[in-house]
N, C-alpha and C. Protein backbone atom coordinates (compact mmCIF):
# COMPACT_ATOMS: atom_id res chain seq x y z
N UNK A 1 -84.50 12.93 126.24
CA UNK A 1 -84.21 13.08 127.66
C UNK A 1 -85.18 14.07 128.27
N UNK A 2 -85.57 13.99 129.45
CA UNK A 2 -86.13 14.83 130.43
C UNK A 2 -85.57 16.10 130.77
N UNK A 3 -86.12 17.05 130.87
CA UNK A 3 -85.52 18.28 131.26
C UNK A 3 -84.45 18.06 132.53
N UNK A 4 -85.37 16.98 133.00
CA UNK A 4 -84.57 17.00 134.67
C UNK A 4 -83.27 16.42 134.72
N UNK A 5 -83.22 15.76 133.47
CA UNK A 5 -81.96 15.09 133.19
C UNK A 5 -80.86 15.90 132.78
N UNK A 6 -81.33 16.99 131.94
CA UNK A 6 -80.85 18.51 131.23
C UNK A 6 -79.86 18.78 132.49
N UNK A 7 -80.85 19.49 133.16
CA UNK A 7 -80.00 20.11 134.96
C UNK A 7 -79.81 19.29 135.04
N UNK A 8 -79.48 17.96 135.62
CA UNK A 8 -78.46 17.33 136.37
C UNK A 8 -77.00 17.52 135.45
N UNK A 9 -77.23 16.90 133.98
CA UNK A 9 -76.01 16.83 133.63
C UNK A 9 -75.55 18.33 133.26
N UNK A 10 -76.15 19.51 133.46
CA UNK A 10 -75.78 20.68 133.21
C UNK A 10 -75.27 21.44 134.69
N UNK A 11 -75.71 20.52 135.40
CA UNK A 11 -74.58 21.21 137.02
C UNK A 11 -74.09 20.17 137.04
N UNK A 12 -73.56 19.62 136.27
CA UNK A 12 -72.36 18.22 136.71
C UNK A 12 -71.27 19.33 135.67
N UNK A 13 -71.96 19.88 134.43
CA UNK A 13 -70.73 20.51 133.48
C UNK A 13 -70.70 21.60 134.24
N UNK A 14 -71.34 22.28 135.32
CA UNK A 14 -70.88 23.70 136.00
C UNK A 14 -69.92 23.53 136.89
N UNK A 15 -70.12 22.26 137.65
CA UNK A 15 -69.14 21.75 138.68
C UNK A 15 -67.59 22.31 138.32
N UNK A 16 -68.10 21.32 136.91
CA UNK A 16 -66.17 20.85 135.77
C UNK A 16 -66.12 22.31 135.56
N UNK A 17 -66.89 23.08 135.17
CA UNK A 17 -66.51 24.47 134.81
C UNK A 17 -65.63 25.38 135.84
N UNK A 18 -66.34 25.16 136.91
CA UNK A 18 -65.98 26.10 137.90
C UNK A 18 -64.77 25.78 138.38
N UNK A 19 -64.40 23.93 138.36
CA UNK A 19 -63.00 24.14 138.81
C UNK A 19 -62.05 24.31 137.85
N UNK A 20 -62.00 23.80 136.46
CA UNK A 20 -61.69 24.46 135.59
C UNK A 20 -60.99 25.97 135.63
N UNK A 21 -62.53 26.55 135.52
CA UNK A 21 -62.04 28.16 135.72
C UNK A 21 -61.65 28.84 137.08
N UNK A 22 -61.70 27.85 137.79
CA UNK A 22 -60.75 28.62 139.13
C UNK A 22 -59.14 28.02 139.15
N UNK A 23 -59.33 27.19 138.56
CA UNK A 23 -57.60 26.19 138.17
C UNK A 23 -56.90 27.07 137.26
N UNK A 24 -57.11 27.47 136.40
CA UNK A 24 -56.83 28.66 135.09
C UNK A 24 -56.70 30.07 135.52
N UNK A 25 -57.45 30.75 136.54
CA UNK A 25 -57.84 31.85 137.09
C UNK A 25 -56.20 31.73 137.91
N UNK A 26 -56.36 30.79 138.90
CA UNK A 26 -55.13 30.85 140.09
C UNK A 26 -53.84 30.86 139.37
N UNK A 27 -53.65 30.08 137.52
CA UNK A 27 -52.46 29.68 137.35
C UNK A 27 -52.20 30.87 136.77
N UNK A 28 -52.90 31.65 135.88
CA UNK A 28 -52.97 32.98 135.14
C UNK A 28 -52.42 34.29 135.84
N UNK A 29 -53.05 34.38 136.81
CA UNK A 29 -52.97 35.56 138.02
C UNK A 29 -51.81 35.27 138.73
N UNK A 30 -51.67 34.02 139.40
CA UNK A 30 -50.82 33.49 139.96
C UNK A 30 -50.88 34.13 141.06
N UNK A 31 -52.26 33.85 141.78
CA UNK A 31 -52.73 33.81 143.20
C UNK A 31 -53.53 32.56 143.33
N UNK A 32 -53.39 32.57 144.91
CA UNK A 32 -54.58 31.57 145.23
C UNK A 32 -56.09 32.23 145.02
N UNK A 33 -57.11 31.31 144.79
CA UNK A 33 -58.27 32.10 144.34
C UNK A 33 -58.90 32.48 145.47
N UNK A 34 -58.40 31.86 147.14
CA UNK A 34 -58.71 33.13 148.59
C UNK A 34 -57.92 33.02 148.95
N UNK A 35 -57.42 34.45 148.63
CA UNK A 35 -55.96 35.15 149.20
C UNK A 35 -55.75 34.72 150.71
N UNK A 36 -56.80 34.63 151.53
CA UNK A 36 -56.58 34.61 153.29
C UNK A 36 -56.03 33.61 153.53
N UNK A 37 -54.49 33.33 154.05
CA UNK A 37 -53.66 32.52 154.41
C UNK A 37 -54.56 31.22 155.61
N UNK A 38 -55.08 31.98 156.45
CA UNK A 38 -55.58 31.64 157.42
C UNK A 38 -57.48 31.02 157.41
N UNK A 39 -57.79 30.83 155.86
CA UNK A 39 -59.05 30.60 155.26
C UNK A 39 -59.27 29.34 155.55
N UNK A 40 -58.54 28.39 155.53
CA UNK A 40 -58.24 27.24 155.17
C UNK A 40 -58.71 26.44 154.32
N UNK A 41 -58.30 25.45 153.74
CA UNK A 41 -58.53 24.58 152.47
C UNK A 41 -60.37 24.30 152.53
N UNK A 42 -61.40 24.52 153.00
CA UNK A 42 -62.45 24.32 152.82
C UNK A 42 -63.54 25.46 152.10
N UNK A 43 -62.60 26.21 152.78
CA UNK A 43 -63.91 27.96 152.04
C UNK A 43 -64.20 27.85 150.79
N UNK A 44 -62.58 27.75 149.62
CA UNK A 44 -62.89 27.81 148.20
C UNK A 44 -63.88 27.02 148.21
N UNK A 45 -63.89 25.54 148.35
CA UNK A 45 -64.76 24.84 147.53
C UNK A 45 -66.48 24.72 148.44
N UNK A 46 -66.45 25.16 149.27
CA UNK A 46 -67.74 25.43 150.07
C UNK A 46 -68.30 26.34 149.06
N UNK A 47 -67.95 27.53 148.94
CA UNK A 47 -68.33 28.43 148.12
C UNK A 47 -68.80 27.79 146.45
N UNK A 48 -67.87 26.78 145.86
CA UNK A 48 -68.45 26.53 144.53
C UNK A 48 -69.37 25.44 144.68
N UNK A 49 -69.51 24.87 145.79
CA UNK A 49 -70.05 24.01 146.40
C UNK A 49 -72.36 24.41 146.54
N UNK A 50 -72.20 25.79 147.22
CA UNK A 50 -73.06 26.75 147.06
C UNK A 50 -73.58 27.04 146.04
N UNK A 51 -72.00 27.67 145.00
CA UNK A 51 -73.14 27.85 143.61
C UNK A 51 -73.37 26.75 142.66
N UNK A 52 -72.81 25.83 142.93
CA UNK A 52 -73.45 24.44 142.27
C UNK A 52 -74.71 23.78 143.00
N UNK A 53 -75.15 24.14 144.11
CA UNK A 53 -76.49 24.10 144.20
C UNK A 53 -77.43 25.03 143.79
N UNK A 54 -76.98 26.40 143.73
CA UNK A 54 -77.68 27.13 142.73
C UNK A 54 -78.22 26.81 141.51
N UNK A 55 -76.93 26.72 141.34
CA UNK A 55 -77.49 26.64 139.56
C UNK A 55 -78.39 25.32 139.39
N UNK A 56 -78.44 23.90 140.10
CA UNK A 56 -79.00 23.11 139.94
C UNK A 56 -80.48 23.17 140.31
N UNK A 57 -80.53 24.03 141.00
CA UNK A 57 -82.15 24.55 141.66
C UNK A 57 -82.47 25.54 140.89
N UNK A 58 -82.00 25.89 140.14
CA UNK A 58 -82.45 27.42 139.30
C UNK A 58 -82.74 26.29 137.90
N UNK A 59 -81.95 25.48 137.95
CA UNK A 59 -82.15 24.52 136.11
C UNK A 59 -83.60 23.59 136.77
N UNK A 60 -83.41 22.77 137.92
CA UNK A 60 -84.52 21.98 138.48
C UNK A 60 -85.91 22.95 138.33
N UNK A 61 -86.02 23.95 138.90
CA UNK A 61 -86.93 24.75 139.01
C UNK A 61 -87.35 25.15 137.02
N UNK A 62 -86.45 25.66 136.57
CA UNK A 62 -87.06 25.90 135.19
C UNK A 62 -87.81 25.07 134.92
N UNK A 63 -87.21 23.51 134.96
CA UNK A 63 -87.53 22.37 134.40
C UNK A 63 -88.95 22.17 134.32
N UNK A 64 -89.07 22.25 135.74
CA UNK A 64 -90.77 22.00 136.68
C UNK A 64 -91.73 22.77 135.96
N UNK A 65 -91.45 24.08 135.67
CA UNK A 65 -92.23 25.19 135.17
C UNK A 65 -92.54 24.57 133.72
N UNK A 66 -91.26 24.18 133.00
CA UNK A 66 -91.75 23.86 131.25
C UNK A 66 -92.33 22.69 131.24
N UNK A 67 -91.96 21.73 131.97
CA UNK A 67 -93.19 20.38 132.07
C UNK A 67 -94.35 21.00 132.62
N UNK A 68 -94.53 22.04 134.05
CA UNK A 68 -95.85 21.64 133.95
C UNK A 68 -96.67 22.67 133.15
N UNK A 69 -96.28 23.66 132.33
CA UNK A 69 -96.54 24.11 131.24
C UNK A 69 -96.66 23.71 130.15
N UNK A 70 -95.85 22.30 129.69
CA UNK A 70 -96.24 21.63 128.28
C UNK A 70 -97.10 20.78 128.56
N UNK A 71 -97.68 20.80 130.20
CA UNK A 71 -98.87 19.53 130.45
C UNK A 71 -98.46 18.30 131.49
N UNK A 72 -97.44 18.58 131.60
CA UNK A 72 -97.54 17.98 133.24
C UNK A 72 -96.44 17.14 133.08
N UNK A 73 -95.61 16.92 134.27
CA UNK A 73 -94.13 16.13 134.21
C UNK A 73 -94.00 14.90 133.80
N UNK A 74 -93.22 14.48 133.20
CA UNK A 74 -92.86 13.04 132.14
C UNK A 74 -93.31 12.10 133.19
N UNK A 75 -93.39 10.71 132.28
CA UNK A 75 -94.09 9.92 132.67
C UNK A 75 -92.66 8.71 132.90
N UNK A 76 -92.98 7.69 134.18
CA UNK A 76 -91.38 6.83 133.86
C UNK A 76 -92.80 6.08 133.66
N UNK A 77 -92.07 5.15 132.80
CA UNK A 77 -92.87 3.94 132.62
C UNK A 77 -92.26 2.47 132.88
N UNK A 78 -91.31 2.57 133.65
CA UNK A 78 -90.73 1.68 134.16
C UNK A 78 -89.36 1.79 135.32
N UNK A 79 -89.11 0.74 135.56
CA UNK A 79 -87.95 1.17 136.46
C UNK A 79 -86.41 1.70 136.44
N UNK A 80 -85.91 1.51 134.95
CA UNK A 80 -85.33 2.30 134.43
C UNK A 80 -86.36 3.02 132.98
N UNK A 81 -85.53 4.42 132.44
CA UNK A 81 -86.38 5.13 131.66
C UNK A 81 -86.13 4.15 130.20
N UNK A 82 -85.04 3.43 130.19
CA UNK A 82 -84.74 3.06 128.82
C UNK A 82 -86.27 1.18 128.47
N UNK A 83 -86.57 1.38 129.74
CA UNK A 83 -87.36 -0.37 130.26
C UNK A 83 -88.69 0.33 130.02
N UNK A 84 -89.45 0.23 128.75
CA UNK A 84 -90.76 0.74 129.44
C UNK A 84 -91.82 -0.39 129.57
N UNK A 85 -92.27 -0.78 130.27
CA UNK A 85 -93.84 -1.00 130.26
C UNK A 85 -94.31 -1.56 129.62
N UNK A 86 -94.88 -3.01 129.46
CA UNK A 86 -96.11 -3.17 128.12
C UNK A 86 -97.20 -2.56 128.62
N UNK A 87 -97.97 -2.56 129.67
CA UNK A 87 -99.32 -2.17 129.59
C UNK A 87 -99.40 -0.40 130.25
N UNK A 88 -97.98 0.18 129.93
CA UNK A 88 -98.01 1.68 130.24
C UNK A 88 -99.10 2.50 129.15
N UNK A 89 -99.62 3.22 129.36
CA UNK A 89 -100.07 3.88 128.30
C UNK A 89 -99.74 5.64 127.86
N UNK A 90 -99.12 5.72 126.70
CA UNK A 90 -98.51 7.14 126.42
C UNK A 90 -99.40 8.01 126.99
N UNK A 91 -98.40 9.39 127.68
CA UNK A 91 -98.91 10.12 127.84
C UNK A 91 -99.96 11.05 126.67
N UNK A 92 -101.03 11.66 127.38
CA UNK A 92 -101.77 12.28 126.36
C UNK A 92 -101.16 13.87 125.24
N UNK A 93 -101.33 13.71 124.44
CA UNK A 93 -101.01 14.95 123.73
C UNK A 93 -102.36 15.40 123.20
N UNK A 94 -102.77 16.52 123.14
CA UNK A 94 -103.73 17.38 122.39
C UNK A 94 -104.48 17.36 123.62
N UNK A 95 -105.83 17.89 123.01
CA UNK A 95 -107.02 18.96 123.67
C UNK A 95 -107.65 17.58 124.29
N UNK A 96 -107.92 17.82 126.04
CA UNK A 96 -108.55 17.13 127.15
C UNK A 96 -109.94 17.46 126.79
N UNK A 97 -110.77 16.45 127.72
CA UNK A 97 -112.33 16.48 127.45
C UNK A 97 -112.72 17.93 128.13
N UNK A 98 -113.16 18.53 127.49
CA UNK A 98 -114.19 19.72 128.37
C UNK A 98 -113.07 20.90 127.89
N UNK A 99 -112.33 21.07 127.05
CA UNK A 99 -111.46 22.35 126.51
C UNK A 99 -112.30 22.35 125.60
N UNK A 100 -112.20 24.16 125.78
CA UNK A 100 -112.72 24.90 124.37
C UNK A 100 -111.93 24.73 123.19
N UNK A 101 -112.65 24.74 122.22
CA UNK A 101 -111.85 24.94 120.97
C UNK A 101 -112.67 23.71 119.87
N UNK A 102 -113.46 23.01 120.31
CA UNK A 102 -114.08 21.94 119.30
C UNK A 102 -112.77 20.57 119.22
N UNK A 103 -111.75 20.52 120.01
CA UNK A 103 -111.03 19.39 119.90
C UNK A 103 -109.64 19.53 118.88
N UNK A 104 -110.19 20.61 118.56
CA UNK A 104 -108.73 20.83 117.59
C UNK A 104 -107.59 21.47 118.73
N UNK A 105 -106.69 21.25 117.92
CA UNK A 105 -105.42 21.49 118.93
C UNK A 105 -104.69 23.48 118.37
N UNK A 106 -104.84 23.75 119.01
CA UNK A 106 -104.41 25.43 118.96
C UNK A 106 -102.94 25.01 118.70
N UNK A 107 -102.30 26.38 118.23
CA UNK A 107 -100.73 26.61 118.21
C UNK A 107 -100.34 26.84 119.67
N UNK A 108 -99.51 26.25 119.72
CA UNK A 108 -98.88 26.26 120.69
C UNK A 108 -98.00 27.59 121.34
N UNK A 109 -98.29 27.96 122.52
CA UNK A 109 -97.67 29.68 122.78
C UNK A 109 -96.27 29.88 122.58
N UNK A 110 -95.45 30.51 122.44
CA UNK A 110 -94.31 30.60 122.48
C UNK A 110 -93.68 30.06 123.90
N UNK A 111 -92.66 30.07 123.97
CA UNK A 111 -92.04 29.20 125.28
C UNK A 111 -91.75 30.76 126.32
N UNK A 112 -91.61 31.29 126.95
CA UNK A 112 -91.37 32.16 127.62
C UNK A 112 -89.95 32.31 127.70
N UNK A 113 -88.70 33.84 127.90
CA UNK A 113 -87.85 34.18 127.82
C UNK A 113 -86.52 33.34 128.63
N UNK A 114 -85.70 33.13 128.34
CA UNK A 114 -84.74 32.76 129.50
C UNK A 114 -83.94 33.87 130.10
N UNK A 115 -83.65 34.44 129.53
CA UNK A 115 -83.46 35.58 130.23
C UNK A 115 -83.44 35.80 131.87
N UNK A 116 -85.02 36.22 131.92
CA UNK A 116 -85.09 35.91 133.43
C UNK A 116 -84.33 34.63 134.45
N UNK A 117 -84.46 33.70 134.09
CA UNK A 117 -83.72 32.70 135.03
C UNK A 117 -82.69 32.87 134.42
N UNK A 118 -81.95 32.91 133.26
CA UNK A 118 -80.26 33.26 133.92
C UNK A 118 -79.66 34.14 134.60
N UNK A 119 -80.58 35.60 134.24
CA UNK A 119 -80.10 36.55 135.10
C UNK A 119 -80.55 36.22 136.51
N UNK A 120 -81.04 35.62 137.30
CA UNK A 120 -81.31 35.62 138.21
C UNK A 120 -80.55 34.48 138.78
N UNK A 121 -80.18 33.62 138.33
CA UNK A 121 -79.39 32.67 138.78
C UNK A 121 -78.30 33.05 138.89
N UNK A 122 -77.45 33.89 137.98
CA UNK A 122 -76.36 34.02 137.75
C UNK A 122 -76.26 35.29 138.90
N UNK A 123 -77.20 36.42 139.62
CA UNK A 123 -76.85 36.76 140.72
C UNK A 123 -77.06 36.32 142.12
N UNK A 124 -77.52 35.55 141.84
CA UNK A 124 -78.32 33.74 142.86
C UNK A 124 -76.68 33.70 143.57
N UNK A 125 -76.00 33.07 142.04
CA UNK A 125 -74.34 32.85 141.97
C UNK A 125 -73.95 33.31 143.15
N UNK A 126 -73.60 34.66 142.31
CA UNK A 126 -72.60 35.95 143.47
C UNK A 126 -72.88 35.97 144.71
N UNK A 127 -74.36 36.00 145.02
CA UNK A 127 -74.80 36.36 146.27
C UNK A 127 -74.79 35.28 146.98
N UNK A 128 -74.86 34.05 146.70
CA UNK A 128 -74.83 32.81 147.79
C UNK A 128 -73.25 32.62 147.67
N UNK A 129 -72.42 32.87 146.64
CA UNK A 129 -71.12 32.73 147.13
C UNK A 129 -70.00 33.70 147.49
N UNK A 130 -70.74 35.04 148.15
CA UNK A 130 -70.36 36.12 148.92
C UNK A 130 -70.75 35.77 150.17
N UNK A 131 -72.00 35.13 150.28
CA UNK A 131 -72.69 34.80 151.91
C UNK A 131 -71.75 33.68 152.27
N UNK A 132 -71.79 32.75 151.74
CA UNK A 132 -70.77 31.41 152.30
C UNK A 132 -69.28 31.96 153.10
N UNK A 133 -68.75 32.71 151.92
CA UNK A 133 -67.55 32.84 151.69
C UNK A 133 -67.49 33.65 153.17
N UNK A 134 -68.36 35.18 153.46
CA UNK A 134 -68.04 35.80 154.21
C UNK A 134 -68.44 35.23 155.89
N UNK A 135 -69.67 34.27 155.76
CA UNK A 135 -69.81 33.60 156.88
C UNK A 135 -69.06 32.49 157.21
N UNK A 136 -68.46 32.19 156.39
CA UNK A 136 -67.03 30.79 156.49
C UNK A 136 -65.77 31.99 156.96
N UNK A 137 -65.59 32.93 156.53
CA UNK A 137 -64.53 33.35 157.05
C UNK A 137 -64.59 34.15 158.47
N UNK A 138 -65.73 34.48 158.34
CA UNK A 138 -66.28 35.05 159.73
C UNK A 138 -66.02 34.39 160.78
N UNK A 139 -66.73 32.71 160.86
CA UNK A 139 -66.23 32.43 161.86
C UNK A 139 -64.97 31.76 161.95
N UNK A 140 -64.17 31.03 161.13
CA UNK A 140 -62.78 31.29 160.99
C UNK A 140 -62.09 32.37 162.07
N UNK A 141 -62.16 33.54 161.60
CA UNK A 141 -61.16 34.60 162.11
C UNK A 141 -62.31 35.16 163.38
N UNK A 142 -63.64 34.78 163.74
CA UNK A 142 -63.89 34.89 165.21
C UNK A 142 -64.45 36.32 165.21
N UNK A 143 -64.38 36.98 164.30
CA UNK A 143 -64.72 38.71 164.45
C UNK A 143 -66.35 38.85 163.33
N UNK A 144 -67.43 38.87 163.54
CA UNK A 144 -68.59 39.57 163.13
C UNK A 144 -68.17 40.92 161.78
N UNK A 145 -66.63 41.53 161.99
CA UNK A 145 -66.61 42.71 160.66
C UNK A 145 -65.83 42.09 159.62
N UNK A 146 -65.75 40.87 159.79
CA UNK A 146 -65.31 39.42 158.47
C UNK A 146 -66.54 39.90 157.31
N UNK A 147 -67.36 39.63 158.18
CA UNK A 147 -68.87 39.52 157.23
C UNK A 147 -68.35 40.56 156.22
N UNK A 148 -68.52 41.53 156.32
CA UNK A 148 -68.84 42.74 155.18
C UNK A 148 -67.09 43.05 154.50
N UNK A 149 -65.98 42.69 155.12
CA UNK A 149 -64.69 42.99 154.61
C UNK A 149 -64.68 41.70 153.98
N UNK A 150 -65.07 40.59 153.97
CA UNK A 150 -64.80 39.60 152.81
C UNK A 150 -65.49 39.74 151.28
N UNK A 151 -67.01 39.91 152.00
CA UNK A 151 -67.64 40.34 150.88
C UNK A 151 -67.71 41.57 149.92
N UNK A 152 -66.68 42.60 150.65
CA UNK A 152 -66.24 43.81 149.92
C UNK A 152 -64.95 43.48 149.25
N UNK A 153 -64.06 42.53 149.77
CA UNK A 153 -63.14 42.34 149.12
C UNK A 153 -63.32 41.00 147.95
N UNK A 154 -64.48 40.18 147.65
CA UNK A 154 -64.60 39.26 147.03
C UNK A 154 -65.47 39.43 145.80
N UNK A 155 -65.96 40.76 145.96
CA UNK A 155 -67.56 40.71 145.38
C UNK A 155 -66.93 41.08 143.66
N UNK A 156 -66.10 41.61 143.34
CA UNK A 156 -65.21 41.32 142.07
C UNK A 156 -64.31 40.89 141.75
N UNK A 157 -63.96 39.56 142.44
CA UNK A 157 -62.95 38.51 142.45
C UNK A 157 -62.83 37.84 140.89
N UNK A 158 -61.79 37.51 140.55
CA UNK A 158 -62.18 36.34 139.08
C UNK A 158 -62.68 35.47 139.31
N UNK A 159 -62.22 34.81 141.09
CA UNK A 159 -62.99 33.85 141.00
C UNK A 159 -64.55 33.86 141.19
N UNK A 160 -65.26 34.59 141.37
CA UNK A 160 -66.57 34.86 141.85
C UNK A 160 -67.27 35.03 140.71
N UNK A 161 -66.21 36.32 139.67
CA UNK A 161 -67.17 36.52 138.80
C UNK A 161 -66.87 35.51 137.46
N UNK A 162 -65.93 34.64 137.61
CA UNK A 162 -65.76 33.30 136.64
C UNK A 162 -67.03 32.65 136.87
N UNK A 163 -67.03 32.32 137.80
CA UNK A 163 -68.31 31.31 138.63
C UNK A 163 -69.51 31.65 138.36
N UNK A 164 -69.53 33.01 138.11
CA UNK A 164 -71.18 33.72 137.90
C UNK A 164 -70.96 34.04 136.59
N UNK A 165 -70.25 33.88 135.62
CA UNK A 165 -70.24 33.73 133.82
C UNK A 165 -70.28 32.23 133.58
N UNK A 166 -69.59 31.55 134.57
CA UNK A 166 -70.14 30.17 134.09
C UNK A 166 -71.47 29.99 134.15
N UNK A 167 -72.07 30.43 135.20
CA UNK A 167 -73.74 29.67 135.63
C UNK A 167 -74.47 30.18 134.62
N UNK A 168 -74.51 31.30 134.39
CA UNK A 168 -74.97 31.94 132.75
C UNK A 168 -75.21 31.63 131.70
N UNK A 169 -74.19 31.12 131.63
CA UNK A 169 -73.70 30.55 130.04
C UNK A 169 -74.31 29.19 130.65
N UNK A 170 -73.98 28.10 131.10
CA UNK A 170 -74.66 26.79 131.42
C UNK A 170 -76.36 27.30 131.93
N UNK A 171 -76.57 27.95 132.39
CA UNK A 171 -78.11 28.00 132.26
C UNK A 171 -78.72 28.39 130.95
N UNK A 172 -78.01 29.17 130.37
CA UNK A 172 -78.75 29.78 129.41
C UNK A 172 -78.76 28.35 128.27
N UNK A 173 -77.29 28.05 128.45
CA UNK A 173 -77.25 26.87 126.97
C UNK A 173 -78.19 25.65 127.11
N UNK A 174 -78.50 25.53 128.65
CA UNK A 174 -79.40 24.06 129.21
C UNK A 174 -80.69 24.74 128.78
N UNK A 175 -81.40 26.04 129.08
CA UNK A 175 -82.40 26.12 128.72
C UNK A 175 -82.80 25.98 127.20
N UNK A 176 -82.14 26.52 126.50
CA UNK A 176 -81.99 26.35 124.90
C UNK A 176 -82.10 25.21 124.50
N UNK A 177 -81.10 24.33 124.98
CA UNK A 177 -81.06 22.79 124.06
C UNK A 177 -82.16 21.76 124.91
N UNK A 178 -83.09 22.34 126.22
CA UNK A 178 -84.17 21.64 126.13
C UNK A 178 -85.18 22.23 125.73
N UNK A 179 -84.87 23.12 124.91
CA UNK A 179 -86.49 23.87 124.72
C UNK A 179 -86.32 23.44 123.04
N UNK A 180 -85.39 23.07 122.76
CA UNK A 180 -85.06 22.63 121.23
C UNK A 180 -85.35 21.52 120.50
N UNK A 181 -85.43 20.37 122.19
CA UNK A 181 -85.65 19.28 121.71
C UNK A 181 -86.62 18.60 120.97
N UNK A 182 -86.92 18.05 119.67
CA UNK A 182 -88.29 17.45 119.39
C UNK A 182 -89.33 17.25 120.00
N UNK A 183 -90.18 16.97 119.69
CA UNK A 183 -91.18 16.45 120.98
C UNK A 183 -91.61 14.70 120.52
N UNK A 184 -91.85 14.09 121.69
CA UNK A 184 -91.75 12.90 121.45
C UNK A 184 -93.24 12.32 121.31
């Protein structure tokens, strides 16, 4: 499979995660996961709504970087990926005309850390679903000091910080099991 395939089906499992862990969170606590009576039924899921585009642009974006770092993004060779082509021709592997090295193929560099993109996604998370949350309730309740009292009262929520241990853990595990994969 394609990396790009990786992120999709890895924010389809953040989706399931997040409601999951906000379904478990509300039954556990035994609150609603936004306390504001007057929020109405759209904020919660706007908000996971947000960080499920996160995380899918933070996995999309890795993706882009390790294809065009292993040499440039997969090839379809037909109109579905499983249909290929008779007269497609495989993409190239090894040393292009005019690289140094006499044609032999070097070791290959190490893959670079993940680290960085989970931590950064995973406060991607918090922060796009503190902004939603406090500008959805803002204009809701009509008052401009929504902004900063939602986001002071949300910013260590379970549900917020469930949501931002999920994206973590699903970024970190998507980056792993495509950087694992064989090469074809």
């Amino acid at each position: 499979m394609t990396r790009a395939v990786y992120a999709l089906m890895a924010s389809v499992l953040f989706g399931a995660l997040l409601v999951a862990t906000a379904g478990f969170e509300s039954l556990l606590l035994d609150r609603d996961v936004i306390g504001e009576p007057d929020a109405g039924p759209f904020l919660g899921p706007a908000m996971g709504g947000a960080a499920l585009l996160v995380v899918l642009l933070a996995l999309m974006r890795s993706a882009a970087l390790a294809d065009a770092r292993d040499g440039g993004a997969p090839e379809v060779r037909g109109t579905f990926p499983a249909q290929p082509l008779h007269d497609a021709r495989p993409a190239r592997r090894g040393p292009r005309p005019g690289d140094a090295g006499g044609g032999a193929p070097g070791p290959r560099p190490a893959p670079p850390s993940p680290w960085p993109a989970v931590v950064s996604a995973a406060a991607a998370v918090w922060a796009v679903m503190l902004l939603v949350g406090s500008v959805g309730y803002a204009v809701v309740r009509g008052e401009v000091v929504w902004l900063v009292l939602f986001a002071a009262r949300y910013a260590l929520s379970p549900f917020v910080l469930g949501a931002v241990v999920c994206a973590a853990l699903v970024v970190l595990g998507t980056l792993l099991l495509s950087r694992a994969e064989p090469a074809r």
